[in-house]
PDB file of N, CA and C in Angstrom:
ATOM      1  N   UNK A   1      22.119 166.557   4.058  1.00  0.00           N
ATOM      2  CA  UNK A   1      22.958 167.589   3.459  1.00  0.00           C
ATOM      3  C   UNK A   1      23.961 168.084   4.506  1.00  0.00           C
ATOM      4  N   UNK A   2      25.442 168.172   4.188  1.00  0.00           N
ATOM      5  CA  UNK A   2      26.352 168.349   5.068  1.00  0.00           C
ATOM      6  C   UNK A   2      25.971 170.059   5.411  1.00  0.00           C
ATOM      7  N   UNK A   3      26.491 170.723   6.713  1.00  0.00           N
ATOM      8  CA  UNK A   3      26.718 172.072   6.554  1.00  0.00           C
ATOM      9  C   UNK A   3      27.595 172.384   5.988  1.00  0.00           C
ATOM     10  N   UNK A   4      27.587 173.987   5.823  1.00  0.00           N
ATOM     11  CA  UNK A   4      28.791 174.571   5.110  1.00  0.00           C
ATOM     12  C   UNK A   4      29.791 174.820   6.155  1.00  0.00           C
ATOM     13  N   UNK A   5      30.627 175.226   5.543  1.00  0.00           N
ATOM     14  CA  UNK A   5      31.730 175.561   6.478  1.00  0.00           C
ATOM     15  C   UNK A   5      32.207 176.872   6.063  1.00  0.00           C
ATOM     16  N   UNK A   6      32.457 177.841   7.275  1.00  0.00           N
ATOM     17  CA  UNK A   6      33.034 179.107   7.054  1.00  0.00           C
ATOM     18  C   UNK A   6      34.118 179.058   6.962  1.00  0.00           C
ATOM     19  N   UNK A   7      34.589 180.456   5.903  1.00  0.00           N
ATOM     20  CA  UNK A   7      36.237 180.266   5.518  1.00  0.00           C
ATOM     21  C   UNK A   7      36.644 180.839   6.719  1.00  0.00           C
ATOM     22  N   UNK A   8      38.153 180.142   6.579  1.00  0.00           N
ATOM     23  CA  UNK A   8      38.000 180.523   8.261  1.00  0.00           C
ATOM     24  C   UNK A   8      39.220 181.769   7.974  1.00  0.00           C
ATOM     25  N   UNK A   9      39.958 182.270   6.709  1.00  0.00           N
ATOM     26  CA  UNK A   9      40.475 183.370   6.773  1.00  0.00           C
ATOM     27  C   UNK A   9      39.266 184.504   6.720  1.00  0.00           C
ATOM     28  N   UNK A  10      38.353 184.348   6.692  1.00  0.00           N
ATOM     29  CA  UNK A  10      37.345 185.465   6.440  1.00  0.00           C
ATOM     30  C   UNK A  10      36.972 185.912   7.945  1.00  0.00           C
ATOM     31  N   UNK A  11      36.859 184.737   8.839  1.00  0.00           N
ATOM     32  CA  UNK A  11      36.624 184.521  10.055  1.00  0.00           C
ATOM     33  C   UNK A  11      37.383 185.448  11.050  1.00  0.00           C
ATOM     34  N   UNK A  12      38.541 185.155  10.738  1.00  0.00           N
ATOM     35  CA  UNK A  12      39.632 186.200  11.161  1.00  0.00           C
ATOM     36  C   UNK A  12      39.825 187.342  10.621  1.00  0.00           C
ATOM     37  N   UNK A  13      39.167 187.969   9.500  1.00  0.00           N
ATOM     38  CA  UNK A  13      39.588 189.258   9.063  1.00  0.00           C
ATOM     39  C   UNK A  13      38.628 190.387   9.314  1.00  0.00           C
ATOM     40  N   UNK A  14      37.409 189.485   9.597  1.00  0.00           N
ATOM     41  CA  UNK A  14      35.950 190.323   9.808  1.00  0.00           C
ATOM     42  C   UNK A  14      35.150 190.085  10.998  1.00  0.00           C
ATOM     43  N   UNK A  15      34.576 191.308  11.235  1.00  0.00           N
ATOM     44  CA  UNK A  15      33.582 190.959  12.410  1.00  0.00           C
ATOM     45  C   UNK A  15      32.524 191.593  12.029  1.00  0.00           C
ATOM     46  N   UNK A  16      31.335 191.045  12.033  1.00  0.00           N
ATOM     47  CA  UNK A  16      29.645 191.706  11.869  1.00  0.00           C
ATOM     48  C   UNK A  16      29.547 192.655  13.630  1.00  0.00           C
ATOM     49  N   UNK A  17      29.308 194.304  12.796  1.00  0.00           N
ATOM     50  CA  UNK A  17      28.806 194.856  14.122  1.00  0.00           C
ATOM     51  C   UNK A  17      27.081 194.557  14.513  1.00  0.00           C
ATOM     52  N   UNK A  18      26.757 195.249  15.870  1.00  0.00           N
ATOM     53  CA  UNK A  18      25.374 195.271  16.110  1.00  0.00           C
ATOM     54  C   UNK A  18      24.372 195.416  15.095  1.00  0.00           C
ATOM     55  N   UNK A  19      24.818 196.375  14.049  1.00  0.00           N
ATOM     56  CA  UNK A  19      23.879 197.158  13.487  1.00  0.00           C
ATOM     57  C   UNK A  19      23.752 195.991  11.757  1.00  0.00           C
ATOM     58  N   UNK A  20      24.898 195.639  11.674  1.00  0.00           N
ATOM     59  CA  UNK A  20      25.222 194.193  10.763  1.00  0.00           C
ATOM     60  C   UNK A  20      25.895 194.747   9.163  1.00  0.00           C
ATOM     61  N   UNK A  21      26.599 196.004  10.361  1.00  0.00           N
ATOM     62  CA  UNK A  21      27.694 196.696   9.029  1.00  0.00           C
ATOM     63  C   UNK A  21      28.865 195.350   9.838  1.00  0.00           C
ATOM     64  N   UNK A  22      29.644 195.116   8.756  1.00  0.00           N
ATOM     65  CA  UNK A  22      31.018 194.324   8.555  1.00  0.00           C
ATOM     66  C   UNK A  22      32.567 195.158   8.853  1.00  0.00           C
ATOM     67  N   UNK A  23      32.961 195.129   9.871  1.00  0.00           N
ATOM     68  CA  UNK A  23      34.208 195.808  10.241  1.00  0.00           C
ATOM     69  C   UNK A  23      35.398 195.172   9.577  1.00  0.00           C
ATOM     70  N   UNK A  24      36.158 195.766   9.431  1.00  0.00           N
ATOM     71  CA  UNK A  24      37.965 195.131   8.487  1.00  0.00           C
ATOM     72  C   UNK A  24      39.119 195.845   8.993  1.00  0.00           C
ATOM     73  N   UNK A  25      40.094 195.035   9.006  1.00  0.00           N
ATOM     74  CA  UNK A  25      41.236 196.001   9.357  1.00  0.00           C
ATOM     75  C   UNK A  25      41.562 196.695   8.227  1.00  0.00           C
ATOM     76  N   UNK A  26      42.531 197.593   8.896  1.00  0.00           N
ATOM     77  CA  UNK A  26      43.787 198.524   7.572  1.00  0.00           C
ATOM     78  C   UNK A  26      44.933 197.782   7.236  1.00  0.00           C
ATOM     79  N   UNK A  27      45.208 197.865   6.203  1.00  0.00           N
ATOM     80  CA  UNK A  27      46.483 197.692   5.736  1.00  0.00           C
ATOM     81  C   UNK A  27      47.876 198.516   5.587  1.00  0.00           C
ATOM     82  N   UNK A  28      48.308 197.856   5.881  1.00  0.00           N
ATOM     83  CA  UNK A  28      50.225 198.628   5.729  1.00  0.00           C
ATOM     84  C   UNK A  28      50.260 199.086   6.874  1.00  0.00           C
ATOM     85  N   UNK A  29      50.236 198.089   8.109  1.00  0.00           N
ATOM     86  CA  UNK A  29      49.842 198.745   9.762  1.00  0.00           C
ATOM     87  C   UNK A  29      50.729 197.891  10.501  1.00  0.00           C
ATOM     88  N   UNK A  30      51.586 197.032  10.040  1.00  0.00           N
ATOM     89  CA  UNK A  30      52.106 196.127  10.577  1.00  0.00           C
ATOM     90  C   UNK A  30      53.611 196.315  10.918  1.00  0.00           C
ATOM     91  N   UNK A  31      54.394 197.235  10.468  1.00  0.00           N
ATOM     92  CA  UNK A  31      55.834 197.473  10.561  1.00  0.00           C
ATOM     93  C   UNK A  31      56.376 198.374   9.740  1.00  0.00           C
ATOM     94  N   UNK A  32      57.154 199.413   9.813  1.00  0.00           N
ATOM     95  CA  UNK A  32      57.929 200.587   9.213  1.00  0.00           C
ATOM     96  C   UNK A  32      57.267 201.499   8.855  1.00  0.00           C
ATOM     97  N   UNK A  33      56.104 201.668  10.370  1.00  0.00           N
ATOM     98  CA  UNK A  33      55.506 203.151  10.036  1.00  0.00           C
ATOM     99  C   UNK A  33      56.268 204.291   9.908  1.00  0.00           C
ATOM    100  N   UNK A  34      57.419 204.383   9.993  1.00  0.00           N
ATOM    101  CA  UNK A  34      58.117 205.909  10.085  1.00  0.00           C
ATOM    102  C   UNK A  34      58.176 206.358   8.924  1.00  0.00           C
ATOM    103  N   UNK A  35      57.858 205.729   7.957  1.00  0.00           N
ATOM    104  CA  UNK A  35      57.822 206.431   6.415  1.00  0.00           C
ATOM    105  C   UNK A  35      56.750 206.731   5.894  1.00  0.00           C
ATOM    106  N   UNK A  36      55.537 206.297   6.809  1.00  0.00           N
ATOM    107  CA  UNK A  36      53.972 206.960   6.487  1.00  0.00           C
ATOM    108  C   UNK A  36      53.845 208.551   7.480  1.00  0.00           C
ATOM    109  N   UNK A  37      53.110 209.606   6.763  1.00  0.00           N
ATOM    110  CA  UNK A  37      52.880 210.842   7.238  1.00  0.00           C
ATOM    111  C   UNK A  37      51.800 210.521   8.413  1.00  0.00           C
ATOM    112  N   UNK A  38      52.154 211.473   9.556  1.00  0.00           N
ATOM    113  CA  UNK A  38      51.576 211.283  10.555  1.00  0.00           C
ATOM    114  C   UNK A  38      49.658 211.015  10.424  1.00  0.00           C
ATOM    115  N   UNK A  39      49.300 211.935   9.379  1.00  0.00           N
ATOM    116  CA  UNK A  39      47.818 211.945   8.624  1.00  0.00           C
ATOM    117  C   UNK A  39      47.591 210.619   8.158  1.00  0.00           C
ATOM    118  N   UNK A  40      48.543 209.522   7.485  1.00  0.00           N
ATOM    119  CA  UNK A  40      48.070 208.400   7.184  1.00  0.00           C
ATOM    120  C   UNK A  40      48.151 207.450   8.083  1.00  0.00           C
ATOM    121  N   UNK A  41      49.111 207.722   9.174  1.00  0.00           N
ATOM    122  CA  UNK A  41      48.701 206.254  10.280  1.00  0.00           C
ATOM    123  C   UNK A  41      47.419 206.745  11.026  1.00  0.00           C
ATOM    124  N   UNK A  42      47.152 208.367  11.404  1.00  0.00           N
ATOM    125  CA  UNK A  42      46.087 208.380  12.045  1.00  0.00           C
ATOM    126  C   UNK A  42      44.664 208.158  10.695  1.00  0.00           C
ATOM    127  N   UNK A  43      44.186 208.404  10.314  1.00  0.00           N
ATOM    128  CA  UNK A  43      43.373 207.740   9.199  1.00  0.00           C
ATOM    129  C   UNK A  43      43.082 206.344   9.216  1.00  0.00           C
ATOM    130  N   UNK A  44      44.360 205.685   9.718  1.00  0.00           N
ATOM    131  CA  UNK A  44      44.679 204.129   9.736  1.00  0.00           C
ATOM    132  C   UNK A  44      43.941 203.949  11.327  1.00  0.00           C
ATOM    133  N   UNK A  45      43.752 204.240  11.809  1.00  0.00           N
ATOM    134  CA  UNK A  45      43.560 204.317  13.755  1.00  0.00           C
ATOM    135  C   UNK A  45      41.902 204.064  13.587  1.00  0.00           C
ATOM    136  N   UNK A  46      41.264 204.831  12.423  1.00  0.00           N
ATOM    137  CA  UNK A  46      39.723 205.194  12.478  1.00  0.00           C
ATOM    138  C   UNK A  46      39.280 203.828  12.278  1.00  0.00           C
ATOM    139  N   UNK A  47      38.003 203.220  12.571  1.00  0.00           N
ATOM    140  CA  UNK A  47      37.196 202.280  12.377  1.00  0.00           C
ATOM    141  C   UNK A  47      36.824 201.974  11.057  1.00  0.00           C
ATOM    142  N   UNK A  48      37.140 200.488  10.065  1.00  0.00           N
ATOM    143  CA  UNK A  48      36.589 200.459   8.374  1.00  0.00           C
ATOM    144  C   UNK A  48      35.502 199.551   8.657  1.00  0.00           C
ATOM    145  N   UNK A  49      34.520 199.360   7.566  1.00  0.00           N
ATOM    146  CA  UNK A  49      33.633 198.994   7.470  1.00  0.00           C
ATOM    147  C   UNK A  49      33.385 198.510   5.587  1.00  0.00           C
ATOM    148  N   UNK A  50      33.191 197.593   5.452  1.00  0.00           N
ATOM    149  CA  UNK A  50      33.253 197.015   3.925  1.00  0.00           C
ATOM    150  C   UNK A  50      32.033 197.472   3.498  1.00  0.00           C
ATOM    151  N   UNK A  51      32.700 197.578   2.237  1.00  0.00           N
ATOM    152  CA  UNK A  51      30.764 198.259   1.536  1.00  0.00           C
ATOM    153  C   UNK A  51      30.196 197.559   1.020  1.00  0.00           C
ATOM    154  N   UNK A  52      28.652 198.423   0.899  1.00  0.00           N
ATOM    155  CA  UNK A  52      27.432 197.546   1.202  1.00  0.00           C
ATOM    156  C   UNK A  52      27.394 196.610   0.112  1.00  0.00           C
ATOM    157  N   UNK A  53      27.857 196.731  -0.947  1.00  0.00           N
ATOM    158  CA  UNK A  53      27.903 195.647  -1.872  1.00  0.00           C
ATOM    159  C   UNK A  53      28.543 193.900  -2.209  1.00  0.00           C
ATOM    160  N   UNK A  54      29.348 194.499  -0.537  1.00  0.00           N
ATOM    161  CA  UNK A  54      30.020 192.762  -0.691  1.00  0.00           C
ATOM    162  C   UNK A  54      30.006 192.170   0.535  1.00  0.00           C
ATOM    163  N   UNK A  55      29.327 193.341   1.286  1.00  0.00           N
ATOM    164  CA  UNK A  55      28.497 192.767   2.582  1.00  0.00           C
ATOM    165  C   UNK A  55      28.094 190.946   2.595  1.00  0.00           C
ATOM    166  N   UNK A  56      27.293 191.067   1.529  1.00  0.00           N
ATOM    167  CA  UNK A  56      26.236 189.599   1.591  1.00  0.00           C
ATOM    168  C   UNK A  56      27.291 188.640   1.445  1.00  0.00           C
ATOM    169  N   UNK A  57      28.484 188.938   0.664  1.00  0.00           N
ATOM    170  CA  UNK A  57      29.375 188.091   0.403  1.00  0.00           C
ATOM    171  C   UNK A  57      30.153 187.453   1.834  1.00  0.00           C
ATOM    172  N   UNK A  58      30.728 188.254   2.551  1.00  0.00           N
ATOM    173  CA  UNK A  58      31.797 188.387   3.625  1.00  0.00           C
ATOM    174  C   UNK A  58      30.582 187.538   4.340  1.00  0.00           C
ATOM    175  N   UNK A  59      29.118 187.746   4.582  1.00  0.00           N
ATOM    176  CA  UNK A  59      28.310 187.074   5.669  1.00  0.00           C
ATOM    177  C   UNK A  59      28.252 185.740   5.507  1.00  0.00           C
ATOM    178  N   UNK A  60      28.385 185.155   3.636  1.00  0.00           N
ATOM    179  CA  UNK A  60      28.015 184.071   3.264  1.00  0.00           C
ATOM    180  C   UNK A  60      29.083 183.266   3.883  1.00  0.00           C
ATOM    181  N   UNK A  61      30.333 183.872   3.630  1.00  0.00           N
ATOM    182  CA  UNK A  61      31.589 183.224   4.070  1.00  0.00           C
ATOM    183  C   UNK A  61      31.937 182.903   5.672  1.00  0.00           C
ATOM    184  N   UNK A  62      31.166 183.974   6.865  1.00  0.00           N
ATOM    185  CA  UNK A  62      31.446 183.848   7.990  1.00  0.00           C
ATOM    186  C   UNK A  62      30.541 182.516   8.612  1.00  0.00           C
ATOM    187  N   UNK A  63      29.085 183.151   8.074  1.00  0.00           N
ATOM    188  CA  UNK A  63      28.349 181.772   8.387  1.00  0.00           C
ATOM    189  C   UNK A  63      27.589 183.002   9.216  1.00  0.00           C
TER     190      UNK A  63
END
């Protein structure tokens, strides 16, 4: 039986922490912040974490 193979955009979008919560970036972080309120880029700065429900999913995909 061959292995699987991880997607490898998933690979790049996620990282499993210690604890085996799933970290993600933010979106809309990439260029022409001057039209977001200072409250939404900092919000954007804080650490995300995917919820627990699609957890198993994102792991199946990393490998």
């Amino acid at each position: 039986m061959p292995k699987m193979k991880s997607v490898k955009g998933a690979v790049k979008r996620f990282k499993v922490k210690k604890n085996g919560q799933v970290k993600r970036g933010t979106a809309f972080r990439s260029h022409i912040l001057t039209k977001q309120d200072a409250g939404t880029r900092r919000g954007q700065n804080s650490p995300k974490v995917i919820a627990k429900t699609d957890e198993k999913n994102i792991k199946d995909m990393i490998n």
